[in-house]
Structures are given as structure tokens and as C-alpha cells.
Protein backbone atom coordinates (compact mmCIF):
# COMPACT_ATOMS: atom_id res chain seq x y z
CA UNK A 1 172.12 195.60 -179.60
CA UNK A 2 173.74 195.99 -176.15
CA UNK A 3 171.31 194.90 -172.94
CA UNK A 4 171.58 196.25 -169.59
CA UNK A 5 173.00 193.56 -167.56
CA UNK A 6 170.36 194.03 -164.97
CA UNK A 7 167.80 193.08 -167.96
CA UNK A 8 169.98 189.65 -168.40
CA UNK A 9 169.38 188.03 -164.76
CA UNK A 10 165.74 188.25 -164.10
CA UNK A 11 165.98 185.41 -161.56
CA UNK A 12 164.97 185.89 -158.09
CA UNK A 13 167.00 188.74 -155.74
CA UNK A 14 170.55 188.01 -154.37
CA UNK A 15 168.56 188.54 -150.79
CA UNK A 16 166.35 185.42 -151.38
CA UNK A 17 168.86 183.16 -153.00
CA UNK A 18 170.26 180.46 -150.76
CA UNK A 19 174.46 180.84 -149.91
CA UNK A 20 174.88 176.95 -149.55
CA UNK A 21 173.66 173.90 -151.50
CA UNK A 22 174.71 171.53 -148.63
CA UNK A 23 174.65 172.38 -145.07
CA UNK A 24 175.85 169.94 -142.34
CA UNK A 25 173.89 169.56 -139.31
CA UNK A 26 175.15 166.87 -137.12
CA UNK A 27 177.37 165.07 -139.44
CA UNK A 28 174.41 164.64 -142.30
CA UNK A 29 174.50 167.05 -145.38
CA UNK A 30 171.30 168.57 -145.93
CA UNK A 31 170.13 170.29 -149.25
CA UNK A 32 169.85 174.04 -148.45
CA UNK A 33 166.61 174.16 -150.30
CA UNK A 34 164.75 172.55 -148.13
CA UNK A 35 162.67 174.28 -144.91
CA UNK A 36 164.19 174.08 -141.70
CA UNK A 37 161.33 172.06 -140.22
CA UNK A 38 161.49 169.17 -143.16
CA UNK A 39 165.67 169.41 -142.93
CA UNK A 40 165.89 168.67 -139.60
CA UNK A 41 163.95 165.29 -140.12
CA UNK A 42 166.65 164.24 -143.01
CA UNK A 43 168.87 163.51 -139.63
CA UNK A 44 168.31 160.27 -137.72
CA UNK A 45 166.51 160.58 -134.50
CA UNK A 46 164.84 163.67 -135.34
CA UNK A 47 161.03 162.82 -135.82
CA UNK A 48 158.65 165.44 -137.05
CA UNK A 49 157.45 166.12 -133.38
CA UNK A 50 161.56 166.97 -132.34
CA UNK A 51 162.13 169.44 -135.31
CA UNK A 52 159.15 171.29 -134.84
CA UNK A 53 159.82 171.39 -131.16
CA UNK A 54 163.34 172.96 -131.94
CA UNK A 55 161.80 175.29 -134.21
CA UNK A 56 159.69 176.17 -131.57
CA UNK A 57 162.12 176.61 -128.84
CA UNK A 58 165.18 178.36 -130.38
CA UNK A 59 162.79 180.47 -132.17
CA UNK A 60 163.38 179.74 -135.65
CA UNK A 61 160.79 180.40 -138.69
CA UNK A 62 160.41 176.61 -139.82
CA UNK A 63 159.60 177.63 -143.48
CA UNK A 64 163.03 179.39 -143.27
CA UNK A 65 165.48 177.67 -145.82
CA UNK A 66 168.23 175.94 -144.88
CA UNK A 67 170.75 177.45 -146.67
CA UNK A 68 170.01 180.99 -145.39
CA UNK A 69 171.24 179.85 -141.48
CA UNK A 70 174.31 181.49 -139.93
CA UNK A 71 176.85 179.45 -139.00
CA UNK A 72 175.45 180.75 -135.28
CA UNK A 73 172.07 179.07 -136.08
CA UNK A 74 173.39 175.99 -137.39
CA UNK A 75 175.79 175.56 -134.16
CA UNK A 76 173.12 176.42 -131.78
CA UNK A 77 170.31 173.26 -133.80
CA UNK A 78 173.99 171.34 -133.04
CA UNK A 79 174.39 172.30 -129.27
CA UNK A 80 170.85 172.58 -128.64
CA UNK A 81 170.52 168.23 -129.77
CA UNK A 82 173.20 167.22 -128.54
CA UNK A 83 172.21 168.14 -124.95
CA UNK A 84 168.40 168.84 -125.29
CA UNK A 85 165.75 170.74 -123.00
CA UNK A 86 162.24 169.41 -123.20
CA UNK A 87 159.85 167.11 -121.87
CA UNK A 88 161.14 163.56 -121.26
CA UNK A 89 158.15 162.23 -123.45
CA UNK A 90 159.89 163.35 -126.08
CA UNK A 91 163.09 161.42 -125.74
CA UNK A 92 163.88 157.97 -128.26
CA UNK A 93 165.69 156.39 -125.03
CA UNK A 94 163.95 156.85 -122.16
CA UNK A 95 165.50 155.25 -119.05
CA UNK A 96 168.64 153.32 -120.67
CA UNK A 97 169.34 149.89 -119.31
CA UNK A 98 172.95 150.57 -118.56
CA UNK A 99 172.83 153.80 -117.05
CA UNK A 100 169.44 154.69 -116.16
CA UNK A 101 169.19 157.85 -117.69
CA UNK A 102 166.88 159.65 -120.23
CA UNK A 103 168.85 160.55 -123.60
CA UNK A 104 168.20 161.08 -126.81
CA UNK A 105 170.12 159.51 -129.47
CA UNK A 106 170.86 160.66 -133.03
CA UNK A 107 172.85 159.19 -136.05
CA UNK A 108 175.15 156.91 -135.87
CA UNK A 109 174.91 156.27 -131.60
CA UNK A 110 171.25 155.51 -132.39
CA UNK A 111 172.10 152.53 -134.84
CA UNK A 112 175.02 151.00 -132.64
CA UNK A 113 172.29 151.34 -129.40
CA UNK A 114 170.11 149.37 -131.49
CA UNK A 115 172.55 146.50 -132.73
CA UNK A 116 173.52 146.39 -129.02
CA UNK A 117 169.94 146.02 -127.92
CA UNK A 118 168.90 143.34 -130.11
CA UNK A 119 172.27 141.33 -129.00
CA UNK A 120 171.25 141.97 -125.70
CA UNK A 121 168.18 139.86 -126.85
CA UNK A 122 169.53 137.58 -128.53
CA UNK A 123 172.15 136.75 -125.89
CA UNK A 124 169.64 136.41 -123.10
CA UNK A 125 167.81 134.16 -125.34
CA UNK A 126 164.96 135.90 -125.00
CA UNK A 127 161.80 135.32 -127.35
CA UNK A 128 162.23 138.70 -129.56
CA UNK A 129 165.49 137.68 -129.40
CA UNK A 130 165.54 134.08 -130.97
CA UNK A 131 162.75 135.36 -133.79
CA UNK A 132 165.58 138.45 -134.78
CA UNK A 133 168.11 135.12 -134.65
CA UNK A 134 166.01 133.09 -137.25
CA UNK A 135 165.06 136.02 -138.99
CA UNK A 136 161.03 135.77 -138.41
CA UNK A 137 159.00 138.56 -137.38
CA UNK A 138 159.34 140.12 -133.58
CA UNK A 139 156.25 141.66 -133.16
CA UNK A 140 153.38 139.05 -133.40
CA UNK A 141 152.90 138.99 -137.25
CA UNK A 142 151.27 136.25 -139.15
CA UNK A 143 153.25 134.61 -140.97
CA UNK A 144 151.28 132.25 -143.25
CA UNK A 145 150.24 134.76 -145.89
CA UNK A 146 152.07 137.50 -145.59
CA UNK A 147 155.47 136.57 -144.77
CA UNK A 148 158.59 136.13 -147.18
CA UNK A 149 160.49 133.55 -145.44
CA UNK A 150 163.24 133.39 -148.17
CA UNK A 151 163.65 137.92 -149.01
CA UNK A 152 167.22 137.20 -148.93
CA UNK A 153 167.62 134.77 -151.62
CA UNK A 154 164.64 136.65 -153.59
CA UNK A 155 164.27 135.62 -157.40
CA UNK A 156 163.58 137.71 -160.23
CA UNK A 157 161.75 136.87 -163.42
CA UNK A 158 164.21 136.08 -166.05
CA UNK A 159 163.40 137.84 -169.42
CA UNK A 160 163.36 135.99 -172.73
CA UNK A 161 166.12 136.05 -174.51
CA UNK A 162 165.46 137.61 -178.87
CA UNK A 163 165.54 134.92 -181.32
CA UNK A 164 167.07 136.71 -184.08
């Protein structure tokens, strides 16, 4: 009993399946399965209002997968966020202390700027910064109820031990 071997595979068509599992986009690997829209927010600094306003403005289909972008498309989403062109609003650093500027930080740069920030604050002695000091909550919290004043040294319940 001999089968075609176009019987065998009755998967989907070689057009539709996606050439890479992983793509990288800004030094983060991405699964190629997933749309370009919800890809785009795996990287950090990319909300769900900045992918779908780089779908919009390099003109890409955001239910387009992944792992069906040229290497053209996936330089230009590099380019375009490195050095982007839209509305200030949009921006996670909006007139930096140091330079004055409007930038938009991603990965990495945005975790350092925020460990410099909150030294900033904690060097100037500053209220938000003495509360990130002592470990208590910055942003006006209660914290007779609902606050864990010892998460670092949590405790777990031990199980019985089997008396066999």
C-alpha cells in the first residue's frame, strides 16, 4: 500500500507556515507565533498603545505573525524604536532630568534609568526616597492591613512529615 506523499502532510501550506520559531527584536527573542501587535509588547518599554502605534505607522498588518517578517521588517520595528516619530505623549521619559530631552527608553536602558532614579531619591533624601530605603510603600498605601512588612523573610507552611 504505497501513499502519495502529498496525502502524508495534510498540515497547513508551506505559504502559511512560520520560517522562524524565535525572532529577535531589540535584543529580546520573541516566539514567531505570536501577532506582531502582542510581540512587540513581549519587549520592555513597548506598551500596548506603542506597538499598535508602530503597526500603524510603518504599515504593518498587526495580526501578521512574527515569524513571517523579512529581515527588512524586523530592522525597520529596530530603527524605527530606537529613534521614534510620534507624539511626545507617547514617550516613557518625557523631559529627562539630566538632559532635558524627550526619549523613549526600552530594555535594559529603561531598568538602569530607573535604579538611577530611585538613587537619585534616595540620595536627596527625599520622602519617596527614604520609604524605597526602608522598603515601605512610595505611593500613599495603607499599611495596616494590607501590607507585608516582612515578604522577604516570607514563611511557608511546613508539611507533616508520614509516620510509617
Amino acid at each position: 500500500m504505497t501513499e502519495n506523499p502529498q496525502q502524508i502532510h495534510r498540515g497547513k501550506p508551506q505559504a502559511e507556515k512560520y520560517e522562524e520559531r524565535l525572532v529577535r527584536i531589540l535584543s529580546k527573542d520573541i516566539e514567531g507565533k505570536l501577532n506582531v501587535y502582542v510581540g512587540l509588547t513581549k519587549i520592555k518599554g513597548i506598551s500596548w498603545s506603542m506597538a499598535n502605534a508602530i503597526c500603524k505607522i510603518l504599515n504593518f498588518d498587526k495580526k501578521k505573525k512574527i515569524g513571517a517578517l523579512s529581515k527588512e521588517e524586523i530592522e525597520k520595528i529596530n530603527e524605527f524604536v530606537k529613534k521614534p516619530n510620534m507624539p511626545i505623549f507617547m514617550f516613557n521619559r518625557k523631559f529627562d532630568i539630566e538632559s532635558g530631552e524627550n526619549k523613549h527608553l526600552i530594555g535594559n536602558d529603561l531598568e538602569l534609568q530607573k535604579e538611577f532614579d530611585i538613587g537619585r531619591l534616595k540620595k536627596i533624601k527625599s520622602y519617596r526616597g527614604l520609604r524605597h530605603a526602608v522598603g515601605l510603600p512610595v505611593r500613599g498605601q495603607r499599611t495596616k492591613s494590607h501590607f507585608r512588612k516582612n515578604k522577604r523573610k516570607s514563611v511557608g507552611i511546613k508539611k507533616k512529615m508520614k509516620k510509617e
